[in-house]
Protein backbone atom coordinates (compact mmCIF):
# COMPACT_ATOMS: atom_id res chain seq x y z
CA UNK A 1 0.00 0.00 0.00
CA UNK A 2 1.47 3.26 -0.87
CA UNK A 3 1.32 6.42 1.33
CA UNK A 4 2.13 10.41 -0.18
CA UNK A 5 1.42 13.15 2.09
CA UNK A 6 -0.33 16.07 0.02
CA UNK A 7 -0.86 19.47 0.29
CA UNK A 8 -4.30 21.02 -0.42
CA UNK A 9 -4.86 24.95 0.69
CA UNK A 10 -2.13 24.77 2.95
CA UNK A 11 -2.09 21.83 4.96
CA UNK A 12 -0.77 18.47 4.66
CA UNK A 13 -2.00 15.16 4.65
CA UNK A 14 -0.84 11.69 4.66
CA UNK A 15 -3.47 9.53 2.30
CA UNK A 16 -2.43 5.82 1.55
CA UNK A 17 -3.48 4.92 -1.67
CA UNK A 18 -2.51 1.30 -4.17
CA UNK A 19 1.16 0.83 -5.31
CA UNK A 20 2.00 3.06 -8.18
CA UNK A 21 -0.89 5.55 -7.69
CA UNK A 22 0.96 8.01 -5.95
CA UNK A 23 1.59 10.44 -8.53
CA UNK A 24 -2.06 9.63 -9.63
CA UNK A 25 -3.29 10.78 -6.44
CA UNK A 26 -0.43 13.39 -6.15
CA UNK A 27 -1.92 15.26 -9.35
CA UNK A 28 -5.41 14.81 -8.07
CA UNK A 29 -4.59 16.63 -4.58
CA UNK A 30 -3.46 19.53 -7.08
CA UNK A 31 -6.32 20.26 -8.87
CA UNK A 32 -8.64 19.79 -5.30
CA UNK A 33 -6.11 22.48 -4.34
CA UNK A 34 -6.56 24.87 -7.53
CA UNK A 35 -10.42 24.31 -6.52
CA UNK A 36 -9.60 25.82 -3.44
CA UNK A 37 -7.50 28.74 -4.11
CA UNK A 38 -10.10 29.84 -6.84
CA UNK A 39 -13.05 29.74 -3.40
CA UNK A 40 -10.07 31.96 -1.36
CA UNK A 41 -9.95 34.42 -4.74
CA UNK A 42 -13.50 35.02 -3.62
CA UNK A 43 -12.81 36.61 -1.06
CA UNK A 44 -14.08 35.74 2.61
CA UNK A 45 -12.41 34.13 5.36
CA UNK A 46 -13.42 30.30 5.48
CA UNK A 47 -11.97 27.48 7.63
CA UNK A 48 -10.16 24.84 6.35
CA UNK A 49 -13.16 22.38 6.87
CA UNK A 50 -15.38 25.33 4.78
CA UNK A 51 -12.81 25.54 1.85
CA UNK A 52 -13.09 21.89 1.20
CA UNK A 53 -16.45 21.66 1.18
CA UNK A 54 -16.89 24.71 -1.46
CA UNK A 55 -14.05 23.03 -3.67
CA UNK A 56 -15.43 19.52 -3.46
CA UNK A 57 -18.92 21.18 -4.70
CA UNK A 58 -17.38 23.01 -7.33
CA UNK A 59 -15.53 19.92 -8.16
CA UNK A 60 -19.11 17.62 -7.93
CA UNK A 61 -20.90 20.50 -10.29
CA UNK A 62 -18.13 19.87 -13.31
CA UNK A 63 -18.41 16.09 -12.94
CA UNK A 64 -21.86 17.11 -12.90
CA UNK A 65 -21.99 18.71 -16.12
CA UNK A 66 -19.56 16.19 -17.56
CA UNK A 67 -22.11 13.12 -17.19
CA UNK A 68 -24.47 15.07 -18.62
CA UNK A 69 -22.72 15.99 -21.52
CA UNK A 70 -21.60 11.91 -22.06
CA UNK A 71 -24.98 10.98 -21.50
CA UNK A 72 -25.96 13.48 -24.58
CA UNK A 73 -23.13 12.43 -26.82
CA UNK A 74 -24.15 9.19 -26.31
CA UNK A 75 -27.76 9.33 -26.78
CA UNK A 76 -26.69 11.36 -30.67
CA UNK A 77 -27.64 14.42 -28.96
CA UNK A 78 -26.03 17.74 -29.34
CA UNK A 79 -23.60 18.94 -26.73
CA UNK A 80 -23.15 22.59 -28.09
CA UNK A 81 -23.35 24.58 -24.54
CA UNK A 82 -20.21 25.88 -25.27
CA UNK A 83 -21.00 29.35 -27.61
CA UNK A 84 -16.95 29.60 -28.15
CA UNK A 85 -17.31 25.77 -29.54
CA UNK A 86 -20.64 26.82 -31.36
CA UNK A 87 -18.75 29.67 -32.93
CA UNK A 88 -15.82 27.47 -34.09
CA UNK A 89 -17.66 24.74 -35.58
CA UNK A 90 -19.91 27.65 -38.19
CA UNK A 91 -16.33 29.00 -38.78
CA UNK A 92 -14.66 25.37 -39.55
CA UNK A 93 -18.46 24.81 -41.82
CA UNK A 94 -18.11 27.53 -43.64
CA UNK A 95 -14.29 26.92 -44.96
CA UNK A 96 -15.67 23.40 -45.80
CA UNK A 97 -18.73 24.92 -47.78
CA UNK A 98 -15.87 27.58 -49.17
CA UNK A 99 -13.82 24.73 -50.68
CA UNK A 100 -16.81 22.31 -51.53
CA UNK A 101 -17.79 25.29 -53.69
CA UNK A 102 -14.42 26.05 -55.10
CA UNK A 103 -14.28 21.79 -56.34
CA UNK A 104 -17.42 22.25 -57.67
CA UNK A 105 -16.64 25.27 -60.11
CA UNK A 106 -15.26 23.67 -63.92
């Protein structure tokens, strides 16, 4: 059983965790950290116990919205909530509509 001590907003802890899923759970740690630093940008004073809680629920919202998205996909549903994504796809349509054109000229 493997053991790494991470650091999330500032304080340490030991977790144990399978052989060779350290740096697995290492790289996990960080982004539960990033989660937290982005509730801290907020502004407020929260405990450590608080910060945790508001990161895991940010975290639990984008898994969230990730199962619903794969649920979509799979079901041959659109998954255009993205307007940046909307906006590339007409852009990448039209140059393919632009060039079917241009074969299609004699």
């Amino acid at each position: 059983m493997g053991q790494v001590t991470v650091r999330v907003g500032g304080y340490s802890h030991p977790v144990s965790c399978e052989d060779g899923q350290e740096a697995h759970l290492v790289a996990l740690a960080a982004e539960v950290d990033r989660r937290v630093h982005s509730v801290r940008a907020m502004g407020g004073s929260f405990g450590e116990n608080r910060l945790l809680l508001l990161a895991a629920l940010l975290l639990a919202d984008e898994v969230h919205d990730l199962k619903v998205e794969l649920s979509r996909a799979r079901a041959g549903q659109p998954t255009l909530d993205n307007p940046a994504m909307a906006e590339r796809l007409v852009r990448v349509a039209e140059r393919i509509e632009g060039i079917a054109a241009g074969l299609e000229r004699p």
